[in-house]
Protein backbone atom coordinates (compact mmCIF):
# COMPACT_ATOMS: atom_id res chain seq x y z
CA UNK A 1 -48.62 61.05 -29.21
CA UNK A 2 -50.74 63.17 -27.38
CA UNK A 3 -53.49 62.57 -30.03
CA UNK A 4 -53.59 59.20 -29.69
CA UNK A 5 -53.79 59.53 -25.38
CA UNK A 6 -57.30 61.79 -25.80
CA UNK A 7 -58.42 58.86 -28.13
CA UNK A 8 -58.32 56.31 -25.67
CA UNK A 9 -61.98 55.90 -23.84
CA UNK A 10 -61.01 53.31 -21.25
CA UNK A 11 -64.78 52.66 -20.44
CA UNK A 12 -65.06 51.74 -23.71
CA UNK A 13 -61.91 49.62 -24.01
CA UNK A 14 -62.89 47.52 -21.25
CA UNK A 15 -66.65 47.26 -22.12
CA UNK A 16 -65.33 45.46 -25.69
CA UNK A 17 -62.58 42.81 -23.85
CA UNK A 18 -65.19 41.96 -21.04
CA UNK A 19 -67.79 41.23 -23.99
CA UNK A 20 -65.12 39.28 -25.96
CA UNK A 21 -63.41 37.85 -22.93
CA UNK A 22 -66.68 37.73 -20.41
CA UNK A 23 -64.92 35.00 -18.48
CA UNK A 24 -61.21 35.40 -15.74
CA UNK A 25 -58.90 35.67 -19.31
CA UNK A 26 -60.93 38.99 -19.88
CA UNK A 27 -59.51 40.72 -16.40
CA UNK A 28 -56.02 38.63 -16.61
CA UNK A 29 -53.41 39.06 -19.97
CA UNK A 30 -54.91 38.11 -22.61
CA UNK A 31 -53.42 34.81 -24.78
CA UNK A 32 -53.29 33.20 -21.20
CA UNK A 33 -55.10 30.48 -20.19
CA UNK A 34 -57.78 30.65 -18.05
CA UNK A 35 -55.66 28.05 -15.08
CA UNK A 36 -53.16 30.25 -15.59
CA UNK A 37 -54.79 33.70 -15.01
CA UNK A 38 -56.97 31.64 -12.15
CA UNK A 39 -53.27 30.81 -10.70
CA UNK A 40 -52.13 34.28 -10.97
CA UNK A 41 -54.95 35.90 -9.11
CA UNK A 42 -54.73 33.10 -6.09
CA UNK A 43 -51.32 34.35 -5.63
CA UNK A 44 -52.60 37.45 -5.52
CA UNK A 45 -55.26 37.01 -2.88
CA UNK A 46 -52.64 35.24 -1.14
CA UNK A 47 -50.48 37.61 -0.78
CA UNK A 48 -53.27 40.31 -0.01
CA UNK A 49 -54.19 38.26 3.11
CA UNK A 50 -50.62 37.97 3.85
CA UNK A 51 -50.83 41.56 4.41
CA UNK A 52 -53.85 41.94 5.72
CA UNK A 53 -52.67 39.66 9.10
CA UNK A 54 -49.31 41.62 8.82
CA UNK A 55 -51.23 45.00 9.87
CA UNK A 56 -53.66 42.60 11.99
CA UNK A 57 -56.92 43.44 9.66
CA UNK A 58 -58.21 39.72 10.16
CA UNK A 59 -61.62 40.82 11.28
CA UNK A 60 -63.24 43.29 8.55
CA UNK A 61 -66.48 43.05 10.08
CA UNK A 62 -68.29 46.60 9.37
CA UNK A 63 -65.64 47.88 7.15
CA UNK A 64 -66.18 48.90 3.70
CA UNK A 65 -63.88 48.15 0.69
CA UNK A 66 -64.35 50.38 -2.15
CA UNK A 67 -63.65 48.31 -5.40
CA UNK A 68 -63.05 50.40 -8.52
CA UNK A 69 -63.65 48.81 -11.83
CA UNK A 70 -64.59 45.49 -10.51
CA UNK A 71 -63.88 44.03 -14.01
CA UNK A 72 -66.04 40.57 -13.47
CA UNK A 73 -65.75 40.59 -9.54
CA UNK A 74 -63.32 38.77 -8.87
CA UNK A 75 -62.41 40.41 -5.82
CA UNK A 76 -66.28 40.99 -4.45
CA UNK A 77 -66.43 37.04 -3.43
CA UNK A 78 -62.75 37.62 -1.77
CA UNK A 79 -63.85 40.47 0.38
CA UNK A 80 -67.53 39.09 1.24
CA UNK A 81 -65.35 35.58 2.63
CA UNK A 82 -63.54 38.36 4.98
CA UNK A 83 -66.34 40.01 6.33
């Protein structure tokens, strides 16, 4: 088992599915359709703004996000609309 873990190069990985997959099934599960994964990730900005106006983080002006493998930025255009 271990074997197999040191095989995996998860650069790599993604690199292939985002060149097979370059549109939102590539970053979603794959097999879905692209509504559905589109669905899926509205929920999930939904629910991240529900949050942020929980802890009353409904101005990010001059705050950085850091956004770690940004897949095909899905989340860039989210976090540009909130300053």
């Amino acid at each position: 088992m271990e074997k197999q873990e040191a095989l995996f190069n998860p650069q790599l990985y993604w690199e292939k599915r985002l060149l097979a997959h370059p549109d939102i099934t590539g970053v979603g599960f794959l097999g879905l359709s692209p509504k559905f994964v589109e669905y899926q990730y509205r929920l999930r900005k939904y629910q991240v703004e529900l949050i942020l106006r929980h802890y009353g983080l409904t101005d990010l002006e001059g705050r950085s996000v850091l956004d770690i493998g940004s897949g095909i930025g899905i989340w860039l255009n989210f976090w540009h609309q909130h300053g």
